[in-house]
Protein backbone atom coordinates (compact mmCIF):
# COMPACT_ATOMS: atom_id res chain seq x y z
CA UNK A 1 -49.03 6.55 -62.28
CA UNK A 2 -51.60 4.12 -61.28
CA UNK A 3 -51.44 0.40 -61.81
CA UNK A 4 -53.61 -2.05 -62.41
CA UNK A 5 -52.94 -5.14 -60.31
CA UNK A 6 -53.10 -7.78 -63.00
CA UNK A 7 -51.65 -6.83 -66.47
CA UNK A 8 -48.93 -5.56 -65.84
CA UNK A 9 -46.53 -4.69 -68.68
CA UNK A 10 -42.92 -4.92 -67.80
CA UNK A 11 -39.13 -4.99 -69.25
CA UNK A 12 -36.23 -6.27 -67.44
CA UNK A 13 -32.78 -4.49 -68.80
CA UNK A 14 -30.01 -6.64 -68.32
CA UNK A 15 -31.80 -9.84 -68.36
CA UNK A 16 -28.91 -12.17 -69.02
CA UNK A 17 -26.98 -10.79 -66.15
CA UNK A 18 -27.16 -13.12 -62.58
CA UNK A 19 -29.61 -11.04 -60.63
CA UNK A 20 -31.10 -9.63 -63.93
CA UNK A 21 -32.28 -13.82 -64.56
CA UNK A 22 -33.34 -14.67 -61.40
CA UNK A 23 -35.62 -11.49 -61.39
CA UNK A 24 -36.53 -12.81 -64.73
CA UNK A 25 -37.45 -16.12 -62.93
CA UNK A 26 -39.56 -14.53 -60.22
CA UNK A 27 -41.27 -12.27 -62.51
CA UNK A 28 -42.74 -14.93 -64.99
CA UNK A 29 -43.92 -16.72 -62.07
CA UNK A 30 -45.43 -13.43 -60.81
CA UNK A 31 -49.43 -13.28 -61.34
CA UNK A 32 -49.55 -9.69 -61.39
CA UNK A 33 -47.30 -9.63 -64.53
CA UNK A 34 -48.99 -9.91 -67.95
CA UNK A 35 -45.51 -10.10 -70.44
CA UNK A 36 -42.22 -9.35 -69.88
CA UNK A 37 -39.55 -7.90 -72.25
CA UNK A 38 -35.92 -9.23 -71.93
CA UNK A 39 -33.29 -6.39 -73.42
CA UNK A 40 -29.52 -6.47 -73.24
CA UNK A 41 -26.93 -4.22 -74.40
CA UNK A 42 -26.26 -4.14 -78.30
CA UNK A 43 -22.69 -5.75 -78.13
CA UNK A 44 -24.09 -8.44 -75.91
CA UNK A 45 -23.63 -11.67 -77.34
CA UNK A 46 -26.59 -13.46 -76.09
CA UNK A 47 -29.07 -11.15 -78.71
CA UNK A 48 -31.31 -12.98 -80.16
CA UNK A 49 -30.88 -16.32 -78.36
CA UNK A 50 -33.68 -17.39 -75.91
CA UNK A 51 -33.15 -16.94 -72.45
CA UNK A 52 -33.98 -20.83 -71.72
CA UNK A 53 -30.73 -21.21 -74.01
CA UNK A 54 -28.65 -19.05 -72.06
CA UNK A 55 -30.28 -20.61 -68.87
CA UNK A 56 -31.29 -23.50 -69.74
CA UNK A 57 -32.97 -24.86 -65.82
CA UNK A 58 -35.60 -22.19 -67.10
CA UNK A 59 -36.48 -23.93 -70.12
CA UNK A 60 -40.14 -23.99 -70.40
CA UNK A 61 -40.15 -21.47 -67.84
CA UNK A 62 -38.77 -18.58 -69.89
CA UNK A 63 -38.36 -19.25 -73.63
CA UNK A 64 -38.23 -15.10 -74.28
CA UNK A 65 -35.63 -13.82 -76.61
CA UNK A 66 -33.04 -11.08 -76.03
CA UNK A 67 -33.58 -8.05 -77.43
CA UNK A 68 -31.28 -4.66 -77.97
CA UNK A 69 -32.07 -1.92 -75.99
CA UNK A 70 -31.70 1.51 -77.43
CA UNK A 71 -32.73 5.11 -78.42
CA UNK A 72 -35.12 3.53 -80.88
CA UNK A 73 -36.10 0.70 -78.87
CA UNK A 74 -36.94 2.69 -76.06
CA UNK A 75 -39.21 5.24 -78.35
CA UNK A 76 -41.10 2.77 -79.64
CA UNK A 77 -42.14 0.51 -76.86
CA UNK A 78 -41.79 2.17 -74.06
CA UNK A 79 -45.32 3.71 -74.08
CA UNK A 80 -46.19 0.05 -73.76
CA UNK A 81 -45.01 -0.31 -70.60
CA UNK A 82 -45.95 -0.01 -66.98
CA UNK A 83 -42.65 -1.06 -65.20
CA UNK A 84 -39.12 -1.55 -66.40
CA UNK A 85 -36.46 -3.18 -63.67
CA UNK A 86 -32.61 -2.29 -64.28
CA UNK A 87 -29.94 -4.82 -63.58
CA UNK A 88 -27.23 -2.73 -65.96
CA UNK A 89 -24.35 -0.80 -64.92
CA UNK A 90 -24.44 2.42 -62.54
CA UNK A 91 -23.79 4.70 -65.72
CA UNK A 92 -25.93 3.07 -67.71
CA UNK A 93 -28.93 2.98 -65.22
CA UNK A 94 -28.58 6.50 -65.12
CA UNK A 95 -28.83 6.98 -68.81
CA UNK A 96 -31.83 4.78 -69.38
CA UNK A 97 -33.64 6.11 -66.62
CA UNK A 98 -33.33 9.55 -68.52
CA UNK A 99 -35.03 7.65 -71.40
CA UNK A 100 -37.43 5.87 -69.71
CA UNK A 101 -38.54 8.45 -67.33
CA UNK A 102 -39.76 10.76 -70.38
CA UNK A 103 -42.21 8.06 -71.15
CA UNK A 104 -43.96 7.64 -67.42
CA UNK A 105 -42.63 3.96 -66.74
CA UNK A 106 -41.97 3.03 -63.11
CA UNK A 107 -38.56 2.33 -62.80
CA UNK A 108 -36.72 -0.06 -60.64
CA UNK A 109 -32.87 0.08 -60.72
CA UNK A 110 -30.84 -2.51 -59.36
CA UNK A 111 -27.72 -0.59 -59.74
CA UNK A 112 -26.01 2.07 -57.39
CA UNK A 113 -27.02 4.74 -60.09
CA UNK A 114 -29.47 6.62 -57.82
CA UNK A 115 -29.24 5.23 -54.14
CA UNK A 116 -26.68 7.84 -52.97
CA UNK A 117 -27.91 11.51 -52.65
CA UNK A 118 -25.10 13.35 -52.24
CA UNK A 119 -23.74 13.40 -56.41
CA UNK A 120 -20.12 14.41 -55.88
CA UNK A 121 -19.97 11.35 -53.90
CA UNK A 122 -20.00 9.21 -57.67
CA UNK A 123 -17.03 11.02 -58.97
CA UNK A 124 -15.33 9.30 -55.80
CA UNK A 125 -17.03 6.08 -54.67
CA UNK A 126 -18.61 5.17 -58.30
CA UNK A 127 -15.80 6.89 -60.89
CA UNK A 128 -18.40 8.95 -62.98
CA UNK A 129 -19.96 12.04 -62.91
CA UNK A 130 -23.91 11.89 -62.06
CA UNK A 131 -25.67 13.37 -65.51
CA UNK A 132 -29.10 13.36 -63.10
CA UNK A 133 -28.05 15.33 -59.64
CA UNK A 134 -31.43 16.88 -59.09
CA UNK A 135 -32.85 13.05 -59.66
CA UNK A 136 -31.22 11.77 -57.02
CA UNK A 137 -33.21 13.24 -54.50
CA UNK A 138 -36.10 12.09 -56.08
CA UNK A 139 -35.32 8.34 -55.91
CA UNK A 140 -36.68 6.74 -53.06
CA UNK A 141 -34.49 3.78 -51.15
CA UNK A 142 -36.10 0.36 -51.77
CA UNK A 143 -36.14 -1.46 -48.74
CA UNK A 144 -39.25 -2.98 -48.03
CA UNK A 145 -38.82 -3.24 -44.53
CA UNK A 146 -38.10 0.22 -43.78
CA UNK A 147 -39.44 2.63 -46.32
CA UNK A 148 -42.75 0.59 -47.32
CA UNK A 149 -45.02 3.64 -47.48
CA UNK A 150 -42.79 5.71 -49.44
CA UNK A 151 -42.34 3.07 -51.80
CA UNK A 152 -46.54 3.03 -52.65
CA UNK A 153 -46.37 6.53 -54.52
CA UNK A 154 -42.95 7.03 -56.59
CA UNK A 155 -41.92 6.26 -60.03
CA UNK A 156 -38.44 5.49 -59.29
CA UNK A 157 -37.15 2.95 -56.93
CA UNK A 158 -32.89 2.37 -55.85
CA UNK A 159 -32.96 -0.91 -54.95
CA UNK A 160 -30.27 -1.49 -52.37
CA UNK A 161 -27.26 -2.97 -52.89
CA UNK A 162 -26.25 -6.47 -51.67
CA UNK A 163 -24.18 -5.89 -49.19
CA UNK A 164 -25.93 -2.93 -47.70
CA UNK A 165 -29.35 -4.90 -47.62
CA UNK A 166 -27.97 -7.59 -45.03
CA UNK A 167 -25.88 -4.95 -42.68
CA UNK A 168 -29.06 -2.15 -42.64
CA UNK A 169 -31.09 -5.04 -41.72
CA UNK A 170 -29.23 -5.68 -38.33
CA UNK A 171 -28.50 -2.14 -38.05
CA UNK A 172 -31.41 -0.02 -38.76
CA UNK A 173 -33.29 -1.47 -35.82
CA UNK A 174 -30.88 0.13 -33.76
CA UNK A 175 -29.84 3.48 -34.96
CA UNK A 176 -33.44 4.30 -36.03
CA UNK A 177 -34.41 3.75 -32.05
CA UNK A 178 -31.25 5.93 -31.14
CA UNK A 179 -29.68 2.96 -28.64
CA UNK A 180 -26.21 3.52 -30.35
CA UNK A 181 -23.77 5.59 -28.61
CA UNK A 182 -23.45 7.88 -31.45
CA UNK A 183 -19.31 8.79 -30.96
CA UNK A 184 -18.27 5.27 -31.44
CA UNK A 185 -17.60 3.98 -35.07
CA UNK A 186 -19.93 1.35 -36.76
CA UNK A 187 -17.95 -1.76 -37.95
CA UNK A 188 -19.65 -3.64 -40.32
CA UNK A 189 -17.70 -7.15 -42.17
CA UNK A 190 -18.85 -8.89 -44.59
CA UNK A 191 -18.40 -11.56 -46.90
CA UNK A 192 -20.41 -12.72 -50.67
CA UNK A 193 -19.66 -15.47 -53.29
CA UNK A 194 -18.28 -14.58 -56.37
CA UNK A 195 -21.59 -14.23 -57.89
CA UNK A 196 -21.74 -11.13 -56.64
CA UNK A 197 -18.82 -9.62 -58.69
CA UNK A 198 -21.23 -10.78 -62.29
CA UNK A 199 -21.67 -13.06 -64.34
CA UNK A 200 -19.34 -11.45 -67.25
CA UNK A 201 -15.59 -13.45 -67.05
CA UNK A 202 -12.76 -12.10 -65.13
CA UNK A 203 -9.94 -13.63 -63.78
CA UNK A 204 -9.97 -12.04 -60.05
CA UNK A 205 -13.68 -13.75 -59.49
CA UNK A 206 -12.60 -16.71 -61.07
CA UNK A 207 -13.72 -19.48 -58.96
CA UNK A 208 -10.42 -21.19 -59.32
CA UNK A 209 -8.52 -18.09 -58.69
CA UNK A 210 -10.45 -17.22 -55.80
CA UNK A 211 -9.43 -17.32 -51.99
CA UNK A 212 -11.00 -15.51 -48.92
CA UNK A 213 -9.50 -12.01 -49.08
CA UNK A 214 -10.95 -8.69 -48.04
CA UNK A 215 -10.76 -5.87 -50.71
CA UNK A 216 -11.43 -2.27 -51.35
CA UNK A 217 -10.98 -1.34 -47.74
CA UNK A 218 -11.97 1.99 -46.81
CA UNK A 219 -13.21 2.78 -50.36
CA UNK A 220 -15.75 0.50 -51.38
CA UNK A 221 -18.79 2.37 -53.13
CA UNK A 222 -21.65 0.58 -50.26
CA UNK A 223 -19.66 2.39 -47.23
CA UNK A 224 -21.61 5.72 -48.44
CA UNK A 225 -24.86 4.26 -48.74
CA UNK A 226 -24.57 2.22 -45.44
CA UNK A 227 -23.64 5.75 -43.71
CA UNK A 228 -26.67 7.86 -45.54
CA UNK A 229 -29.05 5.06 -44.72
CA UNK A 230 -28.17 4.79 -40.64
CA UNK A 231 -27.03 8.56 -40.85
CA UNK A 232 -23.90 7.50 -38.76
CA UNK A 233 -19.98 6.95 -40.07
CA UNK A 234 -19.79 3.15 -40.87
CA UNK A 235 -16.29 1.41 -41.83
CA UNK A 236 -16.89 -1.67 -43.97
CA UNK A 237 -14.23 -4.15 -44.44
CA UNK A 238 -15.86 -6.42 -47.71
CA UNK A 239 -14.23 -10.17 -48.36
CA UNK A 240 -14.38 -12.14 -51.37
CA UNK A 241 -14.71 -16.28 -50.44
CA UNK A 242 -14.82 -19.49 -52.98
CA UNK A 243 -18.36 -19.85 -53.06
CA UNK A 244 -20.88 -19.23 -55.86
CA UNK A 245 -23.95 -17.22 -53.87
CA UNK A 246 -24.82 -16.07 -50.68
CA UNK A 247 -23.70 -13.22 -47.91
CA UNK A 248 -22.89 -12.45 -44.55
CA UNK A 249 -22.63 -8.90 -42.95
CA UNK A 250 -21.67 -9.33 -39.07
CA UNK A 251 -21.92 -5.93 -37.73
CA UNK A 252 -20.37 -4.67 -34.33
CA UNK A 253 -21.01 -0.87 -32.33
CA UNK A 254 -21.29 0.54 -29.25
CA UNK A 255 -24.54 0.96 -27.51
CA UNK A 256 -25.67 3.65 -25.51
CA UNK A 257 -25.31 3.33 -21.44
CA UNK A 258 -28.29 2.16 -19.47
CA UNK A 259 -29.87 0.25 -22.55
CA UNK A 260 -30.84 -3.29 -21.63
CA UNK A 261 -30.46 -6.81 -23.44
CA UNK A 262 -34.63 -6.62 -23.25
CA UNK A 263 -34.57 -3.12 -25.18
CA UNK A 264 -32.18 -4.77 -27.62
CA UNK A 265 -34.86 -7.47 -28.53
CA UNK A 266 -38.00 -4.81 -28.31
CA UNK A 267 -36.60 -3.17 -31.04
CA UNK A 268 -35.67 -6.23 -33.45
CA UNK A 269 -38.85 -7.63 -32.86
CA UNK A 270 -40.89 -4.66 -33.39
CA UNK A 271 -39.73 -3.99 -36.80
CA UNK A 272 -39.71 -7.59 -37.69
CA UNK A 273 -42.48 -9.42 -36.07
CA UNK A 274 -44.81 -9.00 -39.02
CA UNK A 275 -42.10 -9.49 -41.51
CA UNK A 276 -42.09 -12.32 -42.80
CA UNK A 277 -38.86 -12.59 -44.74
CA UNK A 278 -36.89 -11.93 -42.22
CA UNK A 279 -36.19 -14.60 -39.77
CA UNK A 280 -35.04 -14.50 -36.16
CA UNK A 281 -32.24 -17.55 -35.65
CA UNK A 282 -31.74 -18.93 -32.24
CA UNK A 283 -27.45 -18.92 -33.15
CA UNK A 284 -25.41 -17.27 -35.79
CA UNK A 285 -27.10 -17.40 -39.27
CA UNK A 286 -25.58 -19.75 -41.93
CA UNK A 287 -25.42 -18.71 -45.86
CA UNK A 288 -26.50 -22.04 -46.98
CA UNK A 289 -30.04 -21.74 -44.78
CA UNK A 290 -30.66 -18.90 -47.45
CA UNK A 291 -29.31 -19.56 -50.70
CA UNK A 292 -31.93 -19.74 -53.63
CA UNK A 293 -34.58 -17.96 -51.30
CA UNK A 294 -35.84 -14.37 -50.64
CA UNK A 295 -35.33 -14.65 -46.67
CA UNK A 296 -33.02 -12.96 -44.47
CA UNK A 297 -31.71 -14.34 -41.48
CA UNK A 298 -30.66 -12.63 -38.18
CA UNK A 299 -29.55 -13.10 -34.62
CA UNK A 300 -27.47 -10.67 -32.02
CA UNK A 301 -25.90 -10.40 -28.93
CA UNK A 302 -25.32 -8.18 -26.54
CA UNK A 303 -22.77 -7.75 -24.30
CA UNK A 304 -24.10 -5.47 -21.42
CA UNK A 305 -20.93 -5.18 -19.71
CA UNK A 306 -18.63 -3.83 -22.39
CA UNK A 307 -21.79 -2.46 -24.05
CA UNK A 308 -21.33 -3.96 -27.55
CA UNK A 309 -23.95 -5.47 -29.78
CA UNK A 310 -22.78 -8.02 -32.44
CA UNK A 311 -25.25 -9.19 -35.07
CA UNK A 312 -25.19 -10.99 -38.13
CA UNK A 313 -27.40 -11.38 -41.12
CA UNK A 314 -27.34 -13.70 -43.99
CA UNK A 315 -28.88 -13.48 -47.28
CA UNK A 316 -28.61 -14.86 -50.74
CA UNK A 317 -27.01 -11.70 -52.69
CA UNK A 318 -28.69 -12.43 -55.96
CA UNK A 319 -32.08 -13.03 -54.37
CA UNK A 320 -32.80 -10.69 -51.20
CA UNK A 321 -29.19 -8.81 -52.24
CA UNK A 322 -31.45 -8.21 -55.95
CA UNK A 323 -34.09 -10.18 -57.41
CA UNK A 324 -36.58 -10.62 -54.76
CA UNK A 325 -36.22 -7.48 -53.56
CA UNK A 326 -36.88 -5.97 -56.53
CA UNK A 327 -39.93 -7.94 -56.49
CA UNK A 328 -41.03 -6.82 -52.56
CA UNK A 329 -40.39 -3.25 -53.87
CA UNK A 330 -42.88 -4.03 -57.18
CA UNK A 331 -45.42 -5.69 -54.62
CA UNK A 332 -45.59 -2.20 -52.75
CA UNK A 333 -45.81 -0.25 -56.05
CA UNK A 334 -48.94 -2.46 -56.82
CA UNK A 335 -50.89 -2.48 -53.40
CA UNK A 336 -49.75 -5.69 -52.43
CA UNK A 337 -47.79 -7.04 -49.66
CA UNK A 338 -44.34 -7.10 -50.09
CA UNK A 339 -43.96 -10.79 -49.74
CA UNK A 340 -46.40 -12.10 -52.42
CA UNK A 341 -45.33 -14.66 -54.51
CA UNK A 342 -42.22 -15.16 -53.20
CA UNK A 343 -42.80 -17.74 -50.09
CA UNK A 344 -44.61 -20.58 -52.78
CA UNK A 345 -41.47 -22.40 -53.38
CA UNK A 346 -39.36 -21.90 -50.47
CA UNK A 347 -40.50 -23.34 -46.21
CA UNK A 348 -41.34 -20.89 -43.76
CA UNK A 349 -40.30 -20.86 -41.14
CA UNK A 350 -40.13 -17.07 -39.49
CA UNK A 351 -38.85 -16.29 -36.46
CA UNK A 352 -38.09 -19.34 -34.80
């Protein structure tokens, strides 16, 4: 399917969700995008309010009402459409992509419903059986860093997950230039607000209830999708902390012998140097220096003599973990570079 630059046509599923409204956000402000659909599930109890009610710092911005996605819905507008985004469930995603795929619309999902490619690995990582297996190898990865070109000529994009976004970033520099010393374990920690859990109530992200604490060690559904995407075992070790938005993944391995601190920063800067989301920080990156914004910030070190490279990225989850994302992957779909208009409300300042 070819689009047209301007007037495009698009839906966002899930629209009251966190990342679902601040895709909503950067899409109205988008000038590639002609209108914009907002649909929610029909038990949701926002349907038929206006999105600038629900969230009201968008009033004036987005004044849209909630619709109910469906069977019906989906037959009768669909045709109508040029892109739909997904910020649902995993099951879900997979259901409406069934839907929407029989009516040509480019689909971006925000869920995990098609990143993995391996199915029986969502009967243990995800707890449902995939109803699309041969799909899956269809989907193509989102990340606009690393698969750009593949991401020009496909009608259905797996946006990364959160945490995997901010750890592949540090990583992929390295295992895609072989400098890992491939029978050592990847170690990957990291740490999100509570925004990352969703916006629907639940006592365990309560704010109040809250303290740092890791959780689903050794079984959390991004350790697959980490390991496909570096094609190397990774063990992540995920912690919840008392803060609304924003993560760190500090990632530590083994690098090969007779690999130099100079080869370490070739390789970052070649795949970064004409990125310019992604910043290089002089010290460790700091969650609050990307909060609200699309960037992601790195630095590394290396320690020749043990042979260990630590590095660190931060990244708002809803924004670079989601939302803008989302958006970089659109921008490819359409032609465009994967930045654009994303940086007009937010200082640049790459690579320092």
């Amino acid at each position: 399917m070819i689009l047209q630059i301007k007037d495009v046509k698009t839906a966002v599923v899930g629209a009251s969700g966190y990342a679902g409204a601040e895709l909503v956000e950067l899409l109205t402000r988008h000038q590639s995008i002609n209108s914009i659909e907002l649909l929610v599930s029909e038990s949701s109890q926002v349907l038929g309010q206006c999105f600038s009610d629900v969230f009201p710092r968008w009033k004036g911005v987005c004044d849209t009402a909630f619709q109910a996605v469906n069977s019906d819905w989906i037959n009768q507008h669909a045709a109508e459409l040029d892109v739909v985004f997904l910020a649902t469930p995993h099951a879900a995603s997979v259901k409406l992509v069934k839907e929407f795929t029989e009516h040509e619309v480019i689909i971006f999902d925000l869920s995990g419903g098609f990143r993995l490619k391996q199915p029986e690995l969502y009967d243990e990582y995800y707890g449902f059986t995939h109803q699309l297996p041969e799909v899956l190898q269809q989907a193509v990865y989102g990340s606009p860093e690393w698969e750009a070109e593949s991401l020009k000529d496909t009608n259905l994009i797996a946006v990364p997950g959160c945490y995997p976004t901010a750890s592949l970033l540090g990583l992929k520099p390295i295992t895609s230039n072989h400098l890992h010393d491939e029978s050592s374990l990847i170690t990957v920690n990291g740490i999100s607000g509570v925004s990352g859990a969703g916006r629907q109530a639940n006592l365990a992200t309560s704010f109040n209830e809250v303290s740092l604490t890791p959780y689903n060690i050794l079984k959390h559904r991004h350790q697959p999708e980490m390991s496909q995407a570096v094609q190397a075992d990774v063990i992540f070790n995920p912690h919840l902390a008392p803060f609304k938005r924003g993560l760190l993944a500090t990632t530590t391995l083994k690098i090969k012998e007779g690999v130099a601190a100079a080869d370490i920063d070739a390789v970052y800067k070649n795949a970064y140097q004409s990125q310019p989301l992604i910043r290089f920080q002089k010290d460790w990156p700091k969650i609050d220096n990307v909060t609200g914004t699309p960037f992601a910030d790195i630095h590394w070190q290396f320690d020749e003599k043990q042979r260990v490279l630590v590095v660190s990225c931060a990244i708002d989850n809803l924004m670079k973990g989601a939302a803008s994302q989302a958006v970089q992957c659109l921008n490819l779909r359409l032609g465009l570079s994967s930045e654009f208009g994303l940086l007009s409300n937010v200082e640049v300042n790459h690579n320092d």
